[in-house]
Every structure is written in C-alpha cells, then in structure tokens.
Protein backbone atom coordinates (compact mmCIF):
# COMPACT_ATOMS: atom_id res chain seq x y z
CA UNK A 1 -89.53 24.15 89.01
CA UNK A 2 -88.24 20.75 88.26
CA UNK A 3 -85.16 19.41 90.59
CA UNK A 4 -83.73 16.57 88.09
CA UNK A 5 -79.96 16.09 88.16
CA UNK A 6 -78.78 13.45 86.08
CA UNK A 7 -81.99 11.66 87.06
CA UNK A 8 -80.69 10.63 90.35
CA UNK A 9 -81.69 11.68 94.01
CA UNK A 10 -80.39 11.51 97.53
CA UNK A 11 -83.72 10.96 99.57
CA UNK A 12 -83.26 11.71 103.18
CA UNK A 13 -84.66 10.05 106.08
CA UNK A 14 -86.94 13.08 107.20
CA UNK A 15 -88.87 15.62 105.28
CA UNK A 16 -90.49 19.16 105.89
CA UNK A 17 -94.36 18.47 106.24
CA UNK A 18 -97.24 21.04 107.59
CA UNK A 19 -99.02 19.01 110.23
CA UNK A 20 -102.42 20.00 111.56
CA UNK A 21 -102.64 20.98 115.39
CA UNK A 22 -105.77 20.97 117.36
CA UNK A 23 -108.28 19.04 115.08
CA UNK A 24 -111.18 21.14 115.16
CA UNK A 25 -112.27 24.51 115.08
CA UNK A 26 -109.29 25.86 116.19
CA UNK A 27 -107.14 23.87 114.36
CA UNK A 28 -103.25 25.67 112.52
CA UNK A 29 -101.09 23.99 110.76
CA UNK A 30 -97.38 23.47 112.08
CA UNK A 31 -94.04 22.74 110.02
CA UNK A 32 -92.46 19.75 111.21
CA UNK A 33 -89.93 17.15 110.18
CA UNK A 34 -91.82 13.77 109.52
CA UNK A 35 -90.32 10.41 108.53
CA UNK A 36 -89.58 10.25 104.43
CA UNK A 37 -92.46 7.19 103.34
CA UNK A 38 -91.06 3.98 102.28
CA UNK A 39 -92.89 2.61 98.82
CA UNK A 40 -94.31 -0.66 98.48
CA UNK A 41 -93.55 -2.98 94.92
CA UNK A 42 -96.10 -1.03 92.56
CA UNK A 43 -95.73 2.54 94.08
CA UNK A 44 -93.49 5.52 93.36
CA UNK A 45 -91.84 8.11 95.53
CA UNK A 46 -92.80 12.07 94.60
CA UNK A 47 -90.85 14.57 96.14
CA UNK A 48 -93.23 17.69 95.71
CA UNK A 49 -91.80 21.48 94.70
CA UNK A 50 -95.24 22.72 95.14
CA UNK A 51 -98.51 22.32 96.50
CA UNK A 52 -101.84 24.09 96.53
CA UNK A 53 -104.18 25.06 99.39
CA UNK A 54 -107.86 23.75 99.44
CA UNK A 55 -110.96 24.70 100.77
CA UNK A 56 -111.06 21.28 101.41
CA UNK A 57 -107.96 20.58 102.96
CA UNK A 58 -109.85 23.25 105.73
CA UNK A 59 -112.75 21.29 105.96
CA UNK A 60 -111.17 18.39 106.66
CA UNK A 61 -109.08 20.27 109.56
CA UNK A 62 -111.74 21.75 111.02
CA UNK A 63 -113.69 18.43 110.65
CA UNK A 64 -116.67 20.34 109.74
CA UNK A 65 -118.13 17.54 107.28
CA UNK A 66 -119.90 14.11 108.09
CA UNK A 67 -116.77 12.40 107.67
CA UNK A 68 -114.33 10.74 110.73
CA UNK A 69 -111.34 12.87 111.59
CA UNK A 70 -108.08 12.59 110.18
CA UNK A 71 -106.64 11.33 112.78
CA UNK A 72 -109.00 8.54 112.94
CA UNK A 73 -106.74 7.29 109.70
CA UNK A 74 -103.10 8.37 111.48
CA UNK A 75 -103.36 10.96 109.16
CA UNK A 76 -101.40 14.18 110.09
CA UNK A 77 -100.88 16.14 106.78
CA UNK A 78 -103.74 17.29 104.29
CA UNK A 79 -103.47 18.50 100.73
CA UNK A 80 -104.25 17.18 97.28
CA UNK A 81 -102.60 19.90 94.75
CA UNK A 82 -99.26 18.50 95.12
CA UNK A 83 -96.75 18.85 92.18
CA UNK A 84 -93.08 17.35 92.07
CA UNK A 85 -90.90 15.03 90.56
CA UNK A 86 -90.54 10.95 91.03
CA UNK A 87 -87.61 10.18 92.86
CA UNK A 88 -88.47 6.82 93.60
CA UNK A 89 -90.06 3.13 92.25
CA UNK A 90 -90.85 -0.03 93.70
CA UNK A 91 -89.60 -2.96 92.40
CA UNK A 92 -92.73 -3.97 90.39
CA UNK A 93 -92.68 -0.23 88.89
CA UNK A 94 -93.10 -0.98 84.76
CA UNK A 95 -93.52 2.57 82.91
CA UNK A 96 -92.82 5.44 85.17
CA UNK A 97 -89.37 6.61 85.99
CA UNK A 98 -86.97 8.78 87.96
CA UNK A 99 -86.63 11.94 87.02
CA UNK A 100 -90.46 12.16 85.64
CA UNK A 101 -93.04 14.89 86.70
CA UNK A 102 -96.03 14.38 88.28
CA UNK A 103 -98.63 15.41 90.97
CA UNK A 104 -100.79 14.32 94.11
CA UNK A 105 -104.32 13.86 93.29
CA UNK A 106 -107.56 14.20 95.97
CA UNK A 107 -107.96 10.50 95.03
CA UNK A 108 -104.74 8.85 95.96
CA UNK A 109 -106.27 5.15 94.43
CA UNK A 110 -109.38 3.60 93.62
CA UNK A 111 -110.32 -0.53 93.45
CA UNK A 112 -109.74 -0.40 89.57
CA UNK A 113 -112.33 -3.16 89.09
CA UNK A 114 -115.73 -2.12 90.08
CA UNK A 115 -118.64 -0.70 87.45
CA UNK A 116 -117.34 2.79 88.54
CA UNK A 117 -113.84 2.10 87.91
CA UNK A 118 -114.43 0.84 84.16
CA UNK A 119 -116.42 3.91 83.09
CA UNK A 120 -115.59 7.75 83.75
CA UNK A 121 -116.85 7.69 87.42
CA UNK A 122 -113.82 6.13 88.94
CA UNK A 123 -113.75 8.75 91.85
CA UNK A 124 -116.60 7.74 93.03
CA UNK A 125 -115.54 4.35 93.63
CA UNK A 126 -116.76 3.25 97.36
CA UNK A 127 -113.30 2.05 97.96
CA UNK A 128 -111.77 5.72 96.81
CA UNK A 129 -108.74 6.41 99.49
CA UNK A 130 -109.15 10.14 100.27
CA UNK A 131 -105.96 11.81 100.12
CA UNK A 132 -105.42 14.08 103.05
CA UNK A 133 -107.94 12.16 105.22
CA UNK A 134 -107.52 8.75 104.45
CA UNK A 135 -104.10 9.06 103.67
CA UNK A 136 -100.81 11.57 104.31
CA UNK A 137 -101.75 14.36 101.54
CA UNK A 138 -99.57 17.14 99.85
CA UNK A 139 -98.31 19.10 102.96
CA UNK A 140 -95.60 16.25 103.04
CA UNK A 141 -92.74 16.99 100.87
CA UNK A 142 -92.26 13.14 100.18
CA UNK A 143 -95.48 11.67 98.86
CA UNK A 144 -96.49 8.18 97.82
CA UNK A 145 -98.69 7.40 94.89
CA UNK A 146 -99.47 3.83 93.31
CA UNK A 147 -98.12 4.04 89.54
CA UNK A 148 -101.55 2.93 88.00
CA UNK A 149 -103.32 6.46 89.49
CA UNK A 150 -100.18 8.50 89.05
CA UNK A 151 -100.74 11.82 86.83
CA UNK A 152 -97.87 13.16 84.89
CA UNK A 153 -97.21 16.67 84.34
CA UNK A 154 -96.09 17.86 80.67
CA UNK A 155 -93.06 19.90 80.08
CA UNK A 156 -94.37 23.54 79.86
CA UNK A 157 -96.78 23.42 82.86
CA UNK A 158 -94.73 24.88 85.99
CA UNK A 159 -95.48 23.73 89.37
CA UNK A 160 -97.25 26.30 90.48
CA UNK A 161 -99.74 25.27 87.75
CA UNK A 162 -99.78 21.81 88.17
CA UNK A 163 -100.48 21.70 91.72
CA UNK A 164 -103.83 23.62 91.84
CA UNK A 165 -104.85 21.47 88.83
CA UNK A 166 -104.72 18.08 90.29
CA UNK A 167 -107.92 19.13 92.11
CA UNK A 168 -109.64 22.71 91.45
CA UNK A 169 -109.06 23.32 87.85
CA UNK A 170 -109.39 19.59 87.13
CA UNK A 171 -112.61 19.76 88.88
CA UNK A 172 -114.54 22.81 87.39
CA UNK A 173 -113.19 21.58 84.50
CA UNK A 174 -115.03 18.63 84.64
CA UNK A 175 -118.50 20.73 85.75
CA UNK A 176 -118.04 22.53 82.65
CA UNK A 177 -117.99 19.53 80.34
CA UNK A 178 -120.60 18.08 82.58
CA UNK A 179 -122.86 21.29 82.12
CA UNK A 180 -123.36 20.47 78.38
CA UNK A 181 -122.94 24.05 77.69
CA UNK A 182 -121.50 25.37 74.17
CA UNK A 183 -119.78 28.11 72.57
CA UNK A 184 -121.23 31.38 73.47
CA UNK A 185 -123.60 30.48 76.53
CA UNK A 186 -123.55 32.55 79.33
CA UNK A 187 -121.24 30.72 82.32
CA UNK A 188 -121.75 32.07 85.48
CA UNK A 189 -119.09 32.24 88.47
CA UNK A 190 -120.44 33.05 91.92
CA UNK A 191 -117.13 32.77 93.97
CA UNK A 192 -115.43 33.48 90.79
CA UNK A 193 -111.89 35.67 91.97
CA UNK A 194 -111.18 32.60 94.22
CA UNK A 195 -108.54 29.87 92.95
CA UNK A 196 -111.40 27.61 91.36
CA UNK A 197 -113.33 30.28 90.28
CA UNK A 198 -110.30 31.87 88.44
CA UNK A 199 -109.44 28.60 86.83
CA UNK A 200 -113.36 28.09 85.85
CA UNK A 201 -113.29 31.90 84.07
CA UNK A 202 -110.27 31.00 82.25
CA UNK A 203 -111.42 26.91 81.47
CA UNK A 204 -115.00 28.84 80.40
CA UNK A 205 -113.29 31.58 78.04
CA UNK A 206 -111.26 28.75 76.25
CA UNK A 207 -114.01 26.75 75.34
CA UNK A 208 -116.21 29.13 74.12
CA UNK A 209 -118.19 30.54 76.61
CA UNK A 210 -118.61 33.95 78.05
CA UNK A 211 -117.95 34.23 81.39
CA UNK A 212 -119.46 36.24 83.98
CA UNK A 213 -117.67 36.66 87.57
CA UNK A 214 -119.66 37.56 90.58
CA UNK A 215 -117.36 38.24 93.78
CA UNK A 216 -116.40 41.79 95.52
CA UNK A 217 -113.33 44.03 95.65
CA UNK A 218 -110.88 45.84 93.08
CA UNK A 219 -108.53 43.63 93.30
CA UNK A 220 -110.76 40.49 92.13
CA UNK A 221 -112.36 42.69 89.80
CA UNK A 222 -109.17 43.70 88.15
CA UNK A 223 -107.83 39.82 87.61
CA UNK A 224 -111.18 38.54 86.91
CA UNK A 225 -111.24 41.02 84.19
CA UNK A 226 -108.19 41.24 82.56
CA UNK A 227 -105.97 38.20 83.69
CA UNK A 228 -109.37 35.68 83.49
CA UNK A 229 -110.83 36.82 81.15
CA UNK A 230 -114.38 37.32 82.36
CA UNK A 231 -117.25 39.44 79.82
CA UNK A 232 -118.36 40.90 83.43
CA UNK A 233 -117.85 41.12 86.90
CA UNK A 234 -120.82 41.73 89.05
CA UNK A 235 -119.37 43.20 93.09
CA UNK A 236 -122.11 41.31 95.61
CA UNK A 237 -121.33 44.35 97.89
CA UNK A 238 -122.13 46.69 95.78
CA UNK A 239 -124.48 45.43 93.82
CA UNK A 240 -128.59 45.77 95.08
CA UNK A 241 -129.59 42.83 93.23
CA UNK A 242 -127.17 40.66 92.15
CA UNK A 243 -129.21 37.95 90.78
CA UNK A 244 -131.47 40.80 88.50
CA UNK A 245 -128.31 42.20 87.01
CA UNK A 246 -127.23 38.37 85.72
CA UNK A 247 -130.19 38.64 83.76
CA UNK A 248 -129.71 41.90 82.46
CA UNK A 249 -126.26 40.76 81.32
CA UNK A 250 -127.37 37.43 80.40
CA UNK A 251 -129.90 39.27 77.47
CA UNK A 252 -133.01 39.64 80.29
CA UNK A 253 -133.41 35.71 80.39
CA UNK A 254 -130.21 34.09 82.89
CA UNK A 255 -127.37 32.02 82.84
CA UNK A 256 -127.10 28.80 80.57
CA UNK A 257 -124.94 27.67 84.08
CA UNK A 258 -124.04 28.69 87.40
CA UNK A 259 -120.83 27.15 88.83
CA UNK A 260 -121.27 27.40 92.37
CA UNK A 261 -117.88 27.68 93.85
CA UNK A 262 -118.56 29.99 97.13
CA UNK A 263 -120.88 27.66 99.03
CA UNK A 264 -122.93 30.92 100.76
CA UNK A 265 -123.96 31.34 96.96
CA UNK A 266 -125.98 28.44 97.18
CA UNK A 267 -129.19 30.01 98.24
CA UNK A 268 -129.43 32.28 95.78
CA UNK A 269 -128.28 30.60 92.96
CA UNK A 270 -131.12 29.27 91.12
CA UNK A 271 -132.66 32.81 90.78
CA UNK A 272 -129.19 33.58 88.39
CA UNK A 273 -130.95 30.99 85.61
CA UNK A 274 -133.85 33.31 85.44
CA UNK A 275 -135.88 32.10 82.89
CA UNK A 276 -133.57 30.02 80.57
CA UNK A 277 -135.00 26.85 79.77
CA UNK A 278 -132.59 24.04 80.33
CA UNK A 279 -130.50 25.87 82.61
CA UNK A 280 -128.69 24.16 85.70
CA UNK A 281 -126.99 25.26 88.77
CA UNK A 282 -123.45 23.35 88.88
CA UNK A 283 -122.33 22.30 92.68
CA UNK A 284 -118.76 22.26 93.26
CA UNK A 285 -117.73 23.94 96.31
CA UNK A 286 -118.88 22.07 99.54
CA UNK A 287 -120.32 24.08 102.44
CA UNK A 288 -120.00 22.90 106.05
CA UNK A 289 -122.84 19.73 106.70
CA UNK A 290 -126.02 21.26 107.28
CA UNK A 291 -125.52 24.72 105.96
CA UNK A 292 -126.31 27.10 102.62
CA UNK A 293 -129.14 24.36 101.24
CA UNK A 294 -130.60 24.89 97.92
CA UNK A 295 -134.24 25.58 98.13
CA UNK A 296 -135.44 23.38 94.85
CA UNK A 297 -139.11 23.80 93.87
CA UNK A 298 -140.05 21.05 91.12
CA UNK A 299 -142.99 22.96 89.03
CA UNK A 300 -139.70 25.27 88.28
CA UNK A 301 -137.72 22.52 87.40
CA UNK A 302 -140.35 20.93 85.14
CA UNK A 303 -141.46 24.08 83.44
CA UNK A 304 -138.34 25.43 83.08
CA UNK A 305 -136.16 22.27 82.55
CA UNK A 306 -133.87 23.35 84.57
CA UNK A 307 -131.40 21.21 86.94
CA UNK A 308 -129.21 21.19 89.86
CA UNK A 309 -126.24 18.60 89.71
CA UNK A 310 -122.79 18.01 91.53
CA UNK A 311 -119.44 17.15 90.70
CA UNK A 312 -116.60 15.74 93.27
CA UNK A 313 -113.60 15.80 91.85
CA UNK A 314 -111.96 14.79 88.01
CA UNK A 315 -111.01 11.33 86.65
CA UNK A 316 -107.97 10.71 85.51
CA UNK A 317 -108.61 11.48 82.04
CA UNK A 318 -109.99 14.66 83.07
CA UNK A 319 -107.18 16.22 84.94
CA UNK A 320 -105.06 14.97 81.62
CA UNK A 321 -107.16 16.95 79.33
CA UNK A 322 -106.94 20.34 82.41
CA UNK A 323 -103.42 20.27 82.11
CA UNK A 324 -103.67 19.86 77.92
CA UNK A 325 -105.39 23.55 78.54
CA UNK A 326 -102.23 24.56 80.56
CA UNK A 327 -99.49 23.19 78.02
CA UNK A 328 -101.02 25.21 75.17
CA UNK A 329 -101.20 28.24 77.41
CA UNK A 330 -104.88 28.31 78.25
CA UNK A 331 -104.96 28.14 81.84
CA UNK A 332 -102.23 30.64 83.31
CA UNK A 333 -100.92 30.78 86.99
CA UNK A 334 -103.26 32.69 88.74
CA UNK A 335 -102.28 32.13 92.61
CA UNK A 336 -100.35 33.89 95.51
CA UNK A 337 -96.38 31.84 96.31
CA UNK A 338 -96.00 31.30 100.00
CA UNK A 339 -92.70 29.92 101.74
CA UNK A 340 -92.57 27.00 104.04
CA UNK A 341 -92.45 29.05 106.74
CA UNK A 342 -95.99 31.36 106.36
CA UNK A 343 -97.93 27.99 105.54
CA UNK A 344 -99.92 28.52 108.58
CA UNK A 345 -100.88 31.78 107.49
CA UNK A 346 -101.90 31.31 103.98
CA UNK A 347 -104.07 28.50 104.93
CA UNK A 348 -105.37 31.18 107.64
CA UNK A 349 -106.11 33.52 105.24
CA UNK A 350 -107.46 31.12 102.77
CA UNK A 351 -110.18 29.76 105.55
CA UNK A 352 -111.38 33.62 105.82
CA UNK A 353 -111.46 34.57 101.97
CA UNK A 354 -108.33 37.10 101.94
CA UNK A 355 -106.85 35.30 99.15
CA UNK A 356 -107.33 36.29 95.43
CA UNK A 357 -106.58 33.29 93.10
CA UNK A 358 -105.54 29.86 94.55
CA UNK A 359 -102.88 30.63 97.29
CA UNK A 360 -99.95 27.78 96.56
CA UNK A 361 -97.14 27.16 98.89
CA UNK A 362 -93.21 26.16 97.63
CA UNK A 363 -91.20 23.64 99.78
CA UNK A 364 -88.04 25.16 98.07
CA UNK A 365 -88.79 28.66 99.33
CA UNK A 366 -87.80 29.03 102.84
C-alpha cells in the first residue's frame, strides 16, 4: 500500500479531498480538488493511501454534538483514520523522514506541557486540536501533522489496517486496558459487527478474554464468529431478551464488561452486568447530545461495585501498542474498500448501519 520510489515525491499543487456539503442534517460529502497544504518548520507532509470512515466524522457533519461547526474552524474535510506515507519535512524536522509510514490521528496536537500532557491523558489536553473539526482531517489526500504527535506505521500493517487504528481500534483498545479485565472474563460487545466492535472482539480474544458479540444479521454473525473471533453472538432481533441471555452465557451472573459501541445500547446496558460484582459498563461510542442516557441507580453501584466510565480516544503510546497487535497478526483487516468516487455513499451507508466491519476508502482506487 506504500507509494515510496527512491524516497522521493513530486507533490502537486492540488489534491483529491471529500468535502462536506450542506452542514447539517442533510449534509453528503463531495470529491473535490483542494489546494496541497504547505508545512510549517516542525511539521511533515503525509500523503494518505487510505483512510477510514467514523461515526464521528458523521457527527461532526451533521453537527449533532455540543460542539461549533466545522466550518466555524474553515474546516471543509473530516476524518481521523488516515494512513500514508511522509512526503514532506519542514526545515526544523529532526527524526522523521521521506519515504516513512505513518497515519492521521483524531488528535492532530496537543500543548505538550500541561499535567495532562506529562502523564497518559494527553488527549484530553484543553488545548487538544480536533482533527476533522478543528483542523482539515483525513478526507484530504495531503495531510499535515506536527512531527512530535506523528504515529508511524510498522512494516507488515497495510493501510487498510492502519487507518481504522489511528482512532477505533486504538480506542477500544484503550477501554479494554482501562476495564482492568483479565484473561478469561466475559467481554461484552453491544454494537459488536461494526468496525470498532470488530476490532474490540479481536483486541478482547488476544488478550485473553472471551468475547461475546451482540448485533443482528447473518452476515455479522458469520464474521463476528469466525473472522473475530467471538465465544457468542447474541441477534437483538431475534433475541426476546437480550440482556437475560448475557447472563445465561456469562455462567447466570453477567459480563465482567460491556463495551458500549452502538450508542442505542446505552439504555440497556447495565442490565448485561447482571449480578457480577465489580463489573462496569465501558462508554465509547458517542450518541447524538441529549439522547440514549444511562439510567445509573447508586444502591446498585455500591452493592454491586459496579461502574460506568468513558474513554475518548488513545494516547500516543496506545495506538503504538494497537498497531504492535496488528504487526504480529492479531488484529486483521476487517472492513469494506471503497473508491474515491462512492465516498459519498459509504459514508451514507455508514450513517444508517449497512456496513459490516469499518468501511475504509482508497485514494488510489478510482
């Protein structure tokens, strides 16, 4: 998936980049030619092969969270999966190179000096820039990222890989660890034939847990089974009581963990702990503001011990250790290739739930 030659690159004045149109509601997406970025001193330029599609990259489209529009930045292209090769350094540029691999983060930089940015919570650094809302994201070919939060990508991890994990895999990934959970607890995946939820099944499996999928259809079924690697796979549709049968599967008690990634799960998804002390509902996908609440009642939590806690998205050293899973052939490309041209309608497709596994589209595919 790599383009090297010789380690040197002709970079044109104008690049292919899906803009949104309509900001809103009705909001597509619309390939377009856009200037090529220039870098400043301590930057590099990335020309991507690959990028994924986001849930959130829809949500910030549809400006559906408590957040100012994109445009309010002069922002016209979403995306954070974005995975490429540097083309590109500034001047003040001191260990990265031409020719190396590397992706587009959700975080494109942070201040690097407050408490948050000396521990492991760097993402949540008030001065995070947003990529795709604060700044152009991965639905630009050409992409700038400062070399001090630049993420390589090791040899043996193809684009198509890479992408998705600079947020979704990256992310769960980090739930997981953040879960406390350990070899042979129950990990539960409401949302779980979806791109994150895949990449959860498969993060869960390789650490030791077993996985259980909940989601609906044959087709979900079929990879959560035997491409995932799920223990079960419980269909909502089809199932009278989804939560009851967790517990039945779970040994009559519940889940060690829930990983929320379908936000309409939400409501429900304390009753999948049952009774297992210590257990904890993990938030990761984000429903529009105001909807599919949690409905917390503390006695439970204090008799029960059990917990309800949120991740954003990975540090750096996080996403490092995702794509460690992917080099040793862990984490395995689970997602649907779209050309430039149907970017539109993947993204459609992905706002309504039609795609199983994490839909990814290739610049180099016309």
């Amino acid at each position: 998936m790599t383009d090297q030659k010789n380690d040197v690159y002709e970079i044109p004045k104008e690049c292919k980049a899906s803009v949104v149109v309509n900001e809103g509601p009705n909001f597509r997406v619309e390939v377009q030619m856009l200037p090529v970025p220039e870098i400043k001193p301590h930057e590099v330029l990335i020309k991507l092969n690959a990028t994924g599609i986001c849930h959130t990259d829809i949500h910030f489209m549809a400006n559906d969270w408590a957040l100012p529009k994109m445009s309010t930045f002069g922002v016209r292209c979403p995306g954070h999966e974005g995975a490429g090769v540097i083309v590109k350094v500034g001047s003040e540029v001191q260990h990265l190179k031409v020719g190396m691999r590397a992706g587009h983060k959700p975080i494109q930089d942070t201040c690097g000096s407050c408490e948050l940015c000396r521990g492991p919570y760097e993402t949540y650094c008030p001065k995070a820039v947003l990529t795709g809302l604060q700044t152009e994201g991965s639905y630009m070919q050409y992409v700038v990222s400062p070399e001090r939060y630049t993420t390589l990508i090791p040899d043996g991890v193809s684009d198509y890989v890479a992408g998705p994990i600079m947020c979704s895999a990256a992310t769960i990934y980090t739930s997981i660890k953040d879960s406390q959970l350990r070899p042979g607890d129950w990990a539960v995946f409401p949302g779980g034939g979806g791109g994150v939820g895949l990449q959860g099944v498969q993060l869960a499996k390789a650490m030791g847990m077993r996985a259980i999928a909940i989601d609906t259809g044959p087709e979900k079924r079929k990879i959560c089974i035997e491409t995932a690697g799920a223990e079960h796979f419980i269909d909502f549709k089809t199932t009278k009581n989804v939560a009851e049968e967790v517990v039945k599967l779970t040994g009559g008690i519940g889940a060690h963990a829930v990983f929320v990634t379908a936000p309409q799960s939400y409501p429900s998804s304390l009753d999948y702990l049952g009774d297992r002390i210590g257990g904890k509902v993990m938030c990761i996908g984000l429903p529009p503001t105001g909807t599919n609440h949690i409905d917390v009642d503390p006695a439970r939590m204090c008799f029960k011990k059990q917990a309800v806690q949120g991740t954003l998205v990975s540090n750096l050293a996080d996403i490092d250790k995702t794509l460690e899973f992917a080099a040793r052939g862990l984490l395995k490309q689970i997602c649907t290739i779209y050309p430039l041209s149907r970017f539109d309608e993947a993204v459609q497709m992905l706002r309504r739930g039609e795609v199983a596994g994490r839909a990814v589209v290739d610049f180099n595919m016309e």
